[in-house]
N, C-alpha and C. Protein backbone atom coordinates (compact mmCIF):
# COMPACT_ATOMS: atom_id res chain seq x y z
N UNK A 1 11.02 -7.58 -9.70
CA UNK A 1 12.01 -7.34 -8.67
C UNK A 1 11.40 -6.43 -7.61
N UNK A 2 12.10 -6.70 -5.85
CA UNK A 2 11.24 -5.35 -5.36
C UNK A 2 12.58 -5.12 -4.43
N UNK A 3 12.18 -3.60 -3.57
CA UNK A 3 12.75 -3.19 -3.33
C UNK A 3 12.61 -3.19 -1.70
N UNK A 4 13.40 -3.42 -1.34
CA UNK A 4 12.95 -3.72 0.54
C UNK A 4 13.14 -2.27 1.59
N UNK A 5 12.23 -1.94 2.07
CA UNK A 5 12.16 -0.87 3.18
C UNK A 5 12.89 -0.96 4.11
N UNK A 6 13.92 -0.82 3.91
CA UNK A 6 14.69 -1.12 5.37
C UNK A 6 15.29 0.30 5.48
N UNK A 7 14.69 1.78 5.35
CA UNK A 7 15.54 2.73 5.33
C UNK A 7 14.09 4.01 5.40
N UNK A 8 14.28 4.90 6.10
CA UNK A 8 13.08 6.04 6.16
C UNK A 8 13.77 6.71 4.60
N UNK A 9 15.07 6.63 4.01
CA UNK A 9 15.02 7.42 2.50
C UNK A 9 14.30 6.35 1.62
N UNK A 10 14.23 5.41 1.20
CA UNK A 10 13.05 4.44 0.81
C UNK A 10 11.78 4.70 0.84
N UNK A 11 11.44 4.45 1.90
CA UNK A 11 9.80 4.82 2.15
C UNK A 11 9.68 6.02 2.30
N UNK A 12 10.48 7.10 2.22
CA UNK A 12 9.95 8.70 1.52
C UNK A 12 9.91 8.29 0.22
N UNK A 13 11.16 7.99 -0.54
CA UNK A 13 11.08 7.68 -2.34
C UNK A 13 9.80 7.40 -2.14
N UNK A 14 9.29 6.24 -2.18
CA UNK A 14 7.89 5.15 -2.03
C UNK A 14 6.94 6.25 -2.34
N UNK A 15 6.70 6.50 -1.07
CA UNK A 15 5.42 7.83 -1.14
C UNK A 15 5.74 8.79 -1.59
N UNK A 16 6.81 9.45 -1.96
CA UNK A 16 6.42 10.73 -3.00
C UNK A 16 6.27 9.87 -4.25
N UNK A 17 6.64 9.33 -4.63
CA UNK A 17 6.09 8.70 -5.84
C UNK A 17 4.82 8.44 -6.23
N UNK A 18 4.12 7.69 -4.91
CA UNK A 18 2.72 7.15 -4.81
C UNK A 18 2.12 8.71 -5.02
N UNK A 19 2.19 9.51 -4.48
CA UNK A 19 1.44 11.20 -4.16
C UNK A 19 1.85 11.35 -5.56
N UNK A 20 3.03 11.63 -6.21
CA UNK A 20 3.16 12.16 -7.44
C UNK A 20 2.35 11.45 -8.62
N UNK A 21 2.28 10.36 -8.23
CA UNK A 21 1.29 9.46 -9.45
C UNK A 21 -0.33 9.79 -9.16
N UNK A 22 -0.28 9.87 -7.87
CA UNK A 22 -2.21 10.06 -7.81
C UNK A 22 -2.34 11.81 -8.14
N UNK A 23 -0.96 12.77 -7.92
CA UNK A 23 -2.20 13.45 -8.16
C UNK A 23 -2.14 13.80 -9.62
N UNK A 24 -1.64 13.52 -10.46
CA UNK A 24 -2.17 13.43 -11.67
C UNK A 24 -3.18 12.22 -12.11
N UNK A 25 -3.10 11.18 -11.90
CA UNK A 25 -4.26 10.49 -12.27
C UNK A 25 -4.74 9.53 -10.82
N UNK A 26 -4.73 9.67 -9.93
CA UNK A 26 -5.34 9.03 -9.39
C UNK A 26 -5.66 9.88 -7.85
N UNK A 27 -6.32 11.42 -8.08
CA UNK A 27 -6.32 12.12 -6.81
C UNK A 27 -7.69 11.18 -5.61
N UNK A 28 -8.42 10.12 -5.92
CA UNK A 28 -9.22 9.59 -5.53
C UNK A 28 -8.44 8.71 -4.23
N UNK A 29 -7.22 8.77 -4.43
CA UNK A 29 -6.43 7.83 -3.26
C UNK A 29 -5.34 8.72 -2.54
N UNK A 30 -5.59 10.17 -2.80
CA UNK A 30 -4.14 10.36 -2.43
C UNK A 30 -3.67 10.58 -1.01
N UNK A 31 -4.87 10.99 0.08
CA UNK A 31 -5.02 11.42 1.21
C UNK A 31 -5.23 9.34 1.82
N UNK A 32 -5.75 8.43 1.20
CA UNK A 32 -5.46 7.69 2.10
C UNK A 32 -4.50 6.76 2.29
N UNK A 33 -3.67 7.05 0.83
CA UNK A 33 -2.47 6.36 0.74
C UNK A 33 -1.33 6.91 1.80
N UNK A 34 -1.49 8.02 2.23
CA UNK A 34 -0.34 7.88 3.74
C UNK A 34 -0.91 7.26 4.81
N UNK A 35 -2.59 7.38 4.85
CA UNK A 35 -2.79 6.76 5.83
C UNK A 35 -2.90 5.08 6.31
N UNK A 36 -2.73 4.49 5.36
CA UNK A 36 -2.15 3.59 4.37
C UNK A 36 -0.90 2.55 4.85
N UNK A 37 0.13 3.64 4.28
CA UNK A 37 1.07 3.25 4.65
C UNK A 37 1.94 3.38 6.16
N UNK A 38 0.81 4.48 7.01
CA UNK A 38 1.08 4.15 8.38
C UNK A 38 0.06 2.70 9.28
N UNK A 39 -0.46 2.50 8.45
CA UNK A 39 -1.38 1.31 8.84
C UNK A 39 0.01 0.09 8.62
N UNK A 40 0.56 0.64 7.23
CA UNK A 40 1.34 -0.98 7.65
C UNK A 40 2.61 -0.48 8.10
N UNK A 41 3.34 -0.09 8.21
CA UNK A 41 4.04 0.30 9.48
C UNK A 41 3.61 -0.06 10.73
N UNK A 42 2.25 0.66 10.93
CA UNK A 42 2.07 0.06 12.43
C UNK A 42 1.72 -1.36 12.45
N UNK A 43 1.23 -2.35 11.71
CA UNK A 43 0.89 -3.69 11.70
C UNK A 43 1.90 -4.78 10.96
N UNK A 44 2.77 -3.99 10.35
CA UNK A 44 3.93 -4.78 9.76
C UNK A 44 4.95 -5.73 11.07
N UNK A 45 4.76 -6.92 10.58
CA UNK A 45 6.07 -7.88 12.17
C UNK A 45 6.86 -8.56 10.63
N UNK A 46 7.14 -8.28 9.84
CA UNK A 46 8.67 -8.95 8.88
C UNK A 46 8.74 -7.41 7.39
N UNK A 47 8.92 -7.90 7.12
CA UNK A 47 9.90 -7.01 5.70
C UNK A 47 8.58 -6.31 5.03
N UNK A 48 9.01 -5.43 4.35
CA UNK A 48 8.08 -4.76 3.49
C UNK A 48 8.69 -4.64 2.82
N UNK A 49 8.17 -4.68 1.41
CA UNK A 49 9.11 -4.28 0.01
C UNK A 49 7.85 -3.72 -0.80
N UNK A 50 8.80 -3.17 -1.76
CA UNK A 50 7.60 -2.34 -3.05
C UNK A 50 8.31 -2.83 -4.48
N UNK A 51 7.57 -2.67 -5.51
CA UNK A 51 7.92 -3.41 -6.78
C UNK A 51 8.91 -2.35 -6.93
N UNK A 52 9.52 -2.40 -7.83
CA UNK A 52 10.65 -1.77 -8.48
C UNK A 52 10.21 -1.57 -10.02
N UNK A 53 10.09 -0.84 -10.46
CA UNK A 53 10.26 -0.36 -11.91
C UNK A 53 11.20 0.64 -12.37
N UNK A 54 12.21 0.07 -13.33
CA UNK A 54 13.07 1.06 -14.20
C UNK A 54 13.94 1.47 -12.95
N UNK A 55 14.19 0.76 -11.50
CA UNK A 55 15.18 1.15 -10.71
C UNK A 55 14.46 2.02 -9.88
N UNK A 56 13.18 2.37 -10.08
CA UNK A 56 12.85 2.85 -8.88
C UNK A 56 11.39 2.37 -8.32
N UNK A 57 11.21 2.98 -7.08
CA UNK A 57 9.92 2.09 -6.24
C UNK A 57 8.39 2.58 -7.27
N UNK A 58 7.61 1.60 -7.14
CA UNK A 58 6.75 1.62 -8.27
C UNK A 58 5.38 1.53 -7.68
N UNK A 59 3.84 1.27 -7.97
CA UNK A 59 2.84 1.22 -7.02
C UNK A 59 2.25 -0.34 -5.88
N UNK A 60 3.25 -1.30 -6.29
CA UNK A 60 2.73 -2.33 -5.53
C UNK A 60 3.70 -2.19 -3.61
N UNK A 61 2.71 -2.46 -3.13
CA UNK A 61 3.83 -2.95 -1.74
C UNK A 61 3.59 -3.85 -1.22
N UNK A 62 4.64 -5.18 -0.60
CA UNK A 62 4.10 -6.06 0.36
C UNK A 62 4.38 -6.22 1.37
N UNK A 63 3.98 -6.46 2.59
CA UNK A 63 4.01 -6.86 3.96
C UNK A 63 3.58 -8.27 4.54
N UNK A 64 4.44 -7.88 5.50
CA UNK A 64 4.18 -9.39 6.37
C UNK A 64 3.14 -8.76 8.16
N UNK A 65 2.15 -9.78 7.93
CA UNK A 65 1.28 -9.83 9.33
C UNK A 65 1.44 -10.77 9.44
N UNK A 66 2.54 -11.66 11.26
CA UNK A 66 2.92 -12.80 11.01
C UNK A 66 3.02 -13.16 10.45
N UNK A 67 2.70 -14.64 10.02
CA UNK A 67 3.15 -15.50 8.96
C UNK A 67 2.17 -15.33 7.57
N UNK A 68 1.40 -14.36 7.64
CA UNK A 68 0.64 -14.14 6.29
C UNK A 68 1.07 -12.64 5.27
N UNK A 69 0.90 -12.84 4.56
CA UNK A 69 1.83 -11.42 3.74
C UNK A 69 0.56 -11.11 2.49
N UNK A 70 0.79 -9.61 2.39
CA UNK A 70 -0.09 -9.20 1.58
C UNK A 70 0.49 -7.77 0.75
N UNK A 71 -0.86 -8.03 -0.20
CA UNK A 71 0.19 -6.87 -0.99
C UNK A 71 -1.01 -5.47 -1.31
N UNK A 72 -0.67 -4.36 -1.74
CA UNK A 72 -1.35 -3.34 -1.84
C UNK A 72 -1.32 -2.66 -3.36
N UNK A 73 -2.29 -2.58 -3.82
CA UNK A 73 -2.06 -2.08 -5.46
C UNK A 73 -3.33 -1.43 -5.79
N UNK A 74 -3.16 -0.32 -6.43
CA UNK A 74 -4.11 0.66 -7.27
C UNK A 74 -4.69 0.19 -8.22
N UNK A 75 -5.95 -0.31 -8.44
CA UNK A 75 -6.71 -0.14 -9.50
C UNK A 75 -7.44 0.98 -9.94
N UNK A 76 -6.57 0.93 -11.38
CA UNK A 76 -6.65 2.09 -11.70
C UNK A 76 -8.17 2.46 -12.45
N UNK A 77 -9.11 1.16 -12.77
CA UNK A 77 -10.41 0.89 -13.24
C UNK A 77 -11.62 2.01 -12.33
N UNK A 78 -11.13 1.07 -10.88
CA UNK A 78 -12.10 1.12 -9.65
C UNK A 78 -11.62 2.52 -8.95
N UNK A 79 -10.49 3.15 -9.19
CA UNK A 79 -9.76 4.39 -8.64
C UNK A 79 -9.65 4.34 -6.95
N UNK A 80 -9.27 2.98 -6.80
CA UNK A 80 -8.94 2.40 -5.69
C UNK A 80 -7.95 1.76 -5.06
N UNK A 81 -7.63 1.76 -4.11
CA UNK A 81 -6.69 0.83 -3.24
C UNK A 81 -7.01 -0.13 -2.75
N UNK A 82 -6.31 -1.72 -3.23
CA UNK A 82 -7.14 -3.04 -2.59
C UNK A 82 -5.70 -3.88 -1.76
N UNK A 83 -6.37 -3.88 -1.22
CA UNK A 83 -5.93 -4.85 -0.14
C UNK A 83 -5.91 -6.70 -0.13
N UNK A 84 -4.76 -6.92 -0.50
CA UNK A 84 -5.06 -8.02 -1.10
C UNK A 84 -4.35 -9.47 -0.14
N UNK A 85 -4.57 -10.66 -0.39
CA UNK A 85 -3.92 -11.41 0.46
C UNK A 85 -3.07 -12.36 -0.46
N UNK A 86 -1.49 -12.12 -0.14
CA UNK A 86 -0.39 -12.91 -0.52
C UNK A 86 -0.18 -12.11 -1.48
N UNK A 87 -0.56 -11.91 -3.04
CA UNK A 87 0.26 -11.58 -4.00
C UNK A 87 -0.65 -10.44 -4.34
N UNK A 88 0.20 -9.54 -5.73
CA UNK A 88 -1.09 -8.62 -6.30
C UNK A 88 -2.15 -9.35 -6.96
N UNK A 89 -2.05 -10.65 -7.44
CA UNK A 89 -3.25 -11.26 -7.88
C UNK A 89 -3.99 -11.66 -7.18
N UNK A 90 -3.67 -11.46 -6.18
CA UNK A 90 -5.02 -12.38 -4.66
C UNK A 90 -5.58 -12.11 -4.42
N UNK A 91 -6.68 -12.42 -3.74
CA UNK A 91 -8.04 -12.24 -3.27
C UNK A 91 -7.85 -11.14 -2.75
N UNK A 92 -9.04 -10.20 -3.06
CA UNK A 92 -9.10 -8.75 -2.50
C UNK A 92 -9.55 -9.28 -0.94
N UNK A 93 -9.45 -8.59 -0.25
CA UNK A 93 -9.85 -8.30 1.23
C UNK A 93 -10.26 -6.79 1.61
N UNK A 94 -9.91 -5.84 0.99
CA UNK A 94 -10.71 -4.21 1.33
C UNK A 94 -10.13 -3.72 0.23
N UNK A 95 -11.17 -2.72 0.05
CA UNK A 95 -10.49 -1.39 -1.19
C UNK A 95 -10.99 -0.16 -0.04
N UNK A 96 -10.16 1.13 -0.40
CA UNK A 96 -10.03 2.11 -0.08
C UNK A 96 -9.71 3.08 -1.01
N UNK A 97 -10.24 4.30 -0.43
CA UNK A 97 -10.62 5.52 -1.53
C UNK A 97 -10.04 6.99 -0.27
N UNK A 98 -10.42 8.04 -0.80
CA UNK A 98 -10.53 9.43 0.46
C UNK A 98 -11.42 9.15 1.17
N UNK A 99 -12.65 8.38 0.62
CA UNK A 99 -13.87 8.48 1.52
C UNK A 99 -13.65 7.49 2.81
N UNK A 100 -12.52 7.01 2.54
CA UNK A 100 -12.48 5.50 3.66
C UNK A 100 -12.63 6.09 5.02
N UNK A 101 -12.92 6.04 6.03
CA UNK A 101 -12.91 6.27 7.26
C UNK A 101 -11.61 5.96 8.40
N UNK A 102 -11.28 5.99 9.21
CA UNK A 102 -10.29 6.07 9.46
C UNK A 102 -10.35 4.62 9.95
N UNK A 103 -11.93 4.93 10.92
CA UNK A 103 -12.11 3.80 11.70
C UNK A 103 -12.29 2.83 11.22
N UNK A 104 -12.85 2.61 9.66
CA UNK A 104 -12.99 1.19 8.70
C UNK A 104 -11.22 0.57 8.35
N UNK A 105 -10.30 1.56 8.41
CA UNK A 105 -9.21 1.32 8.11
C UNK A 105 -8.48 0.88 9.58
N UNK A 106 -8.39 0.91 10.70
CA UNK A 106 -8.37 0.48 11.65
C UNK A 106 -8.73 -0.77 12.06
N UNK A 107 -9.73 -1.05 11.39
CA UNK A 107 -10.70 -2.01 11.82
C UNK A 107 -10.08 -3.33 10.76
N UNK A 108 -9.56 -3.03 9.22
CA UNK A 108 -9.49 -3.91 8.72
C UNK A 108 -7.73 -4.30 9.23
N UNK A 109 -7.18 -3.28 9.19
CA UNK A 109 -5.64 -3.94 9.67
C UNK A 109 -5.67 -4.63 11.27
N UNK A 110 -6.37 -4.20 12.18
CA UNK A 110 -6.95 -5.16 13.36
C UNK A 110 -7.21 -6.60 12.68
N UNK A 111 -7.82 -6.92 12.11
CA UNK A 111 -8.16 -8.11 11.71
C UNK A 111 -7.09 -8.58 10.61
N UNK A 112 -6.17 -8.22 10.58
CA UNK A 112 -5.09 -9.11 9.61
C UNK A 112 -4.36 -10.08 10.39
């Protein structure tokens, strides 16, 4: 089930959650997961939703770039953020870490 962003109390839930989960185990993402989620904000043109677990927002999110939609999920292996196309099982397209650059992250939502 997911949960649709249509509300700034949502996408606060969302990200304190995301921050509260990395910094116990995943502090390797935690500085670029806002930057992150202002990337799809700014490149989002239809709905965004995040998975839902146990009733509340959980680590997947998806977006729409025009008519193509993608989703965002932590591997927790790689201690990364991948960027994926259509579902969480889809083809990666970028991973991101703290070390990401701003301008590599720029560069890949330009090209969605």
């Amino acid at each position: 089930m997911a949960i649709s962003i249509n509300s700034i109390e949502i996408l606060q839930t969302y990200l304190k959650g995301v921050l509260l989960r990395a910094e116990h185990h995943a502090g390797n993402v935690e500085g670029v997961a806002l930057t992150l989620a202002g990337a799809i904000i700014w490149k989002s043109t239809g709905e965004i939703e995040v998975r839902e677990y146990a009733g509340s927002p959980a680590n997947i999110i998806w977006f729409w770039v025009n008519d193509k939609r993608y989703a965002m999920t932590y591997n927790h292996s790689n201690e990364e953020i991948e960027l994926k196309s259509r579902t969480q099982s889809g083809d990666i397209i970028a991973t991101f870490d703290n070390d990401s650059k701003y301008s590599e992250i720029i560069n890949v939502f330009n090209g969605l």
